[in-house]
Protein backbone atom coordinates (compact mmCIF):
# COMPACT_ATOMS: atom_id res chain seq x y z
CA UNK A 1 181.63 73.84 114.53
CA UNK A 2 181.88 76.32 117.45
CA UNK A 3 179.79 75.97 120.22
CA UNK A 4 178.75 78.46 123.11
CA UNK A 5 177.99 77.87 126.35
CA UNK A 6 174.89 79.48 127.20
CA UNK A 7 174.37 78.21 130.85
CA UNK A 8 176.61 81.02 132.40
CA UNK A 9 175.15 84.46 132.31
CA UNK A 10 177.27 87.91 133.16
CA UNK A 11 175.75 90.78 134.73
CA UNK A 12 177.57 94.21 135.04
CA UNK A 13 177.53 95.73 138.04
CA UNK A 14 178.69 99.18 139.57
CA UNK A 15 182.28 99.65 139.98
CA UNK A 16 184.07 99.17 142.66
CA UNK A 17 184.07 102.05 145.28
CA UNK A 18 187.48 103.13 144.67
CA UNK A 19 187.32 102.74 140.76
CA UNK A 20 184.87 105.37 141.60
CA UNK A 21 186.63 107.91 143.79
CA UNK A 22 189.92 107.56 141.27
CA UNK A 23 187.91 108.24 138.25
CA UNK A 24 185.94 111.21 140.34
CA UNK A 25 189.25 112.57 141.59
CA UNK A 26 190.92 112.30 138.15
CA UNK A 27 188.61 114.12 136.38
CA UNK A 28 188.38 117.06 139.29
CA UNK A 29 192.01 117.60 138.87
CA UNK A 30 191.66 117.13 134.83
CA UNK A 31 189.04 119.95 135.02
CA UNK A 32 191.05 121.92 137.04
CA UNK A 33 194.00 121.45 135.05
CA UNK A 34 192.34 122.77 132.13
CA UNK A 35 190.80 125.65 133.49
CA UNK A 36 194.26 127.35 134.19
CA UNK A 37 194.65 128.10 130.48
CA UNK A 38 191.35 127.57 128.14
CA UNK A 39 192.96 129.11 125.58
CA UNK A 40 196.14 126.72 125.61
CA UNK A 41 193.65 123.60 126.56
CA UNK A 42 192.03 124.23 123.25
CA UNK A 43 194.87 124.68 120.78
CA UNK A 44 196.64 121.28 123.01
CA UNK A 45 193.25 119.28 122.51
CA UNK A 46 192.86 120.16 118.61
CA UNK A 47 196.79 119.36 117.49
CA UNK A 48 196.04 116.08 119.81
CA UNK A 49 193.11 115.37 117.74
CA UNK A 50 195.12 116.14 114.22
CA UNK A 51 198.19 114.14 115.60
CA UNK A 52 195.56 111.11 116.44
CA UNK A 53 193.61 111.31 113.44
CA UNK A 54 197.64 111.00 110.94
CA UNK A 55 198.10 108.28 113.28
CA UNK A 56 194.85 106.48 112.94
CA UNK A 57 194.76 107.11 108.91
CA UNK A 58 198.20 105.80 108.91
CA UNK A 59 197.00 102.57 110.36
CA UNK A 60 193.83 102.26 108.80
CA UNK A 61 196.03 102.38 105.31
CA UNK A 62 198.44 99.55 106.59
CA UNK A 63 195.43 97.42 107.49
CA UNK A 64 193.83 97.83 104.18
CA UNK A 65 197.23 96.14 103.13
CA UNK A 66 196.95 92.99 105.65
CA UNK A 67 193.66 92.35 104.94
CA UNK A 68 193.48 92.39 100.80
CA UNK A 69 190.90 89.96 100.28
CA UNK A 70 188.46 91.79 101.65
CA UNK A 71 186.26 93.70 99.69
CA UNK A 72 186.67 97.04 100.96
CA UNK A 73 190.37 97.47 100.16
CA UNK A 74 189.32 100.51 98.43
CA UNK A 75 187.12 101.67 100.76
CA UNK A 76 189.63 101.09 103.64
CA UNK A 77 192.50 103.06 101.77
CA UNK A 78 190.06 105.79 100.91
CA UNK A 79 189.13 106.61 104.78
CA UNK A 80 193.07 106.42 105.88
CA UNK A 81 193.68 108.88 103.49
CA UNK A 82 191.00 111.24 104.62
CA UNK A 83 191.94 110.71 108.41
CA UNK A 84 195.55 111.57 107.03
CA UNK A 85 194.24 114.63 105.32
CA UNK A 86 191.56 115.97 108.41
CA UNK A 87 194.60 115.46 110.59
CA UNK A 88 197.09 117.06 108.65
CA UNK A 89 194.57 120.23 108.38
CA UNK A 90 194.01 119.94 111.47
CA UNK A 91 197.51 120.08 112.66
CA UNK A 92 198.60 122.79 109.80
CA UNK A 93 195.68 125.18 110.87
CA UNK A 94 195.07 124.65 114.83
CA UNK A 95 193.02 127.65 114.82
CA UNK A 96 190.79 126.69 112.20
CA UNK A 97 190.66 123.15 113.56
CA UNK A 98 189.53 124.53 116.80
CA UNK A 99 186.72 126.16 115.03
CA UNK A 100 185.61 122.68 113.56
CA UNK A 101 186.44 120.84 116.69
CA UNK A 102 184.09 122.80 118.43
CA UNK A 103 181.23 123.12 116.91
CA UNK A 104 181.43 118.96 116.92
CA UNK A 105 182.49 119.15 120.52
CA UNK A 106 179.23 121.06 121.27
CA UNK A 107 177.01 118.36 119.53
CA UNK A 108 178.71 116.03 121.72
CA UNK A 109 178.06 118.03 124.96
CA UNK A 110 174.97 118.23 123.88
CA UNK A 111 174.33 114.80 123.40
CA UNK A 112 176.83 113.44 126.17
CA UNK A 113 174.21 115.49 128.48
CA UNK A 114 170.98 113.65 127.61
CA UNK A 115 172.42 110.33 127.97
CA UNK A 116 173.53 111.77 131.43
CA UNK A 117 170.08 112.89 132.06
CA UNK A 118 168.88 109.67 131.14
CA UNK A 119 171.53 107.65 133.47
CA UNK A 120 170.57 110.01 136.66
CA UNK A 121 166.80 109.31 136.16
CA UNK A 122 167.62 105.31 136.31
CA UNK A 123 169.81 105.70 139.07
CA UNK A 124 168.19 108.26 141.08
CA UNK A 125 169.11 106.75 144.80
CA UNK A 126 172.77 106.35 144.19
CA UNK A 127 173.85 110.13 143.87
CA UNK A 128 171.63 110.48 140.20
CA UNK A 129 170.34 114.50 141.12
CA UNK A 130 174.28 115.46 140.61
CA UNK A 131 174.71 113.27 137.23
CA UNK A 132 171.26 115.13 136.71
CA UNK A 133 172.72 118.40 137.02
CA UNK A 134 175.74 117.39 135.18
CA UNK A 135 173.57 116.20 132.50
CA UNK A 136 171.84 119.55 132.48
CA UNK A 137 175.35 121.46 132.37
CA UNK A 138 176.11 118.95 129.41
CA UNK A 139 173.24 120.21 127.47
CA UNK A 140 173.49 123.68 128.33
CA UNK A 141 177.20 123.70 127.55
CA UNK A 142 176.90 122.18 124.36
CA UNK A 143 173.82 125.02 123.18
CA UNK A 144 176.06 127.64 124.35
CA UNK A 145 179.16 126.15 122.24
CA UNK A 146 176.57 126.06 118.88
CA UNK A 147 175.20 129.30 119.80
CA UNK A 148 178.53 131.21 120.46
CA UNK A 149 180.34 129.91 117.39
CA UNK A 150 182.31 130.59 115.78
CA UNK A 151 183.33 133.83 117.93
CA UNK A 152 184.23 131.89 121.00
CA UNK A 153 185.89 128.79 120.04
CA UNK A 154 189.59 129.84 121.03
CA UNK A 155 188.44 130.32 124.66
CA UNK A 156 185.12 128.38 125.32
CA UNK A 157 186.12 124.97 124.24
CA UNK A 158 188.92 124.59 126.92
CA UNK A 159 186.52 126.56 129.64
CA UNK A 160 183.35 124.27 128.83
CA UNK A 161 185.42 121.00 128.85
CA UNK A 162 187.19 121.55 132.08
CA UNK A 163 184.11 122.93 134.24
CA UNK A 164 182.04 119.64 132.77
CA UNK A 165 185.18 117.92 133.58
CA UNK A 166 185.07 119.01 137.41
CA UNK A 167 180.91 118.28 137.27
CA UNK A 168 181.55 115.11 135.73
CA UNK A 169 184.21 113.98 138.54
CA UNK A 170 181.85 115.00 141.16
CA UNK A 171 179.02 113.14 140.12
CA UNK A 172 181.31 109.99 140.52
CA UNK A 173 182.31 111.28 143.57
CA UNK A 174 179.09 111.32 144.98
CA UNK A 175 178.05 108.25 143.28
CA UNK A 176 180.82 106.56 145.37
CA UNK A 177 180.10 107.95 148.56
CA UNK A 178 176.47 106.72 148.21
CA UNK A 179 175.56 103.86 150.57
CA UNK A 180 173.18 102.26 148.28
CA UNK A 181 176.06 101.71 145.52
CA UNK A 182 178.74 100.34 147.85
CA UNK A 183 180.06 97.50 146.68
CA UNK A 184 182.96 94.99 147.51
């Protein structure tokens, strides 16, 4: 019989200040980073996502092996081999990849940007008006992706990414630097 002891509670709390200012600095310089070439930041960020998707099929087929008495064998087998396939298309036809990766990518903008709205309305006093705007940018960004494709997805993936990149990094920034999150 396993027991649980319930008489401890954990609460999350804000990360530490300089957890903050890393993660904002990081994704500044990412953003930068990626602005230098859009065009090179997309075709780098699909035949990532096609290398990561053989990878994960790969595993997800070895697993089915370690775990045969479960019932989805089958089931586990059948989604390695389409992660293997996606990724192999993927990684065969960058440009076409791109295409699909981006119309995705602008569903997650676009959804990535009303959680953010959401986050800066509950945490207004600690720096939430930049998440807000980030959150907004999110949105925007990811309406401009689904209403641009597929003509722009060479160039606007890598653009949109890294300016929501640098956005994204402020807002932590600025979340770091504000006196009511401080922590120890």
């Amino acid at each position: 019989m396993t027991t649980y002891d319930s008489g401890t509670s954990t609460t999350l709390s804000a990360p530490p200040t300089w957890v903050r200012v890393l993660l904002g600095i990081v994704l500044v310089l990412g953003g930068i980073f990626v602005l230098g070439d859009v065009a090179l930041a997309t075709l780098v960020s699909t035949l990532l996502i096609g290398f990561t998707a053989i990878a994960v099929g790969a595993f997800e087929i070895i697993h089915a092996f370690w775990t045969k008495g479960w019932g989805g064998f089958l089931w586990q087998i059948l989604l390695g081999v389409l992660y293997i396939i996606f990724g192999w298309m993927v990684v065969s036809q960058p440009i076409s990849g791109a295409l699909v990766l981006t119309l995705v990518l602008g569903l997650v903008f676009l959804a990535s940007g009303i959680v953010r709205v959401i986050v800066a309305v509950r945490h207004w006093s600690g720096g939430g008006w930049l998440m807000l705007v980030s959150g907004i940018f999110g949105i925007l960004s990811g309406l401009a992706i689904i209403a641009g494709w597929p003509a722009s997805s060479i160039w606007v993936l890598g653009l949109l990414l890294g300016i929501d990149l640098v956005f994204h990094g402020l807002a932590w920034l600025t979340r770091a630097s504000s006196p009511s999150t401080q922590s120890a």
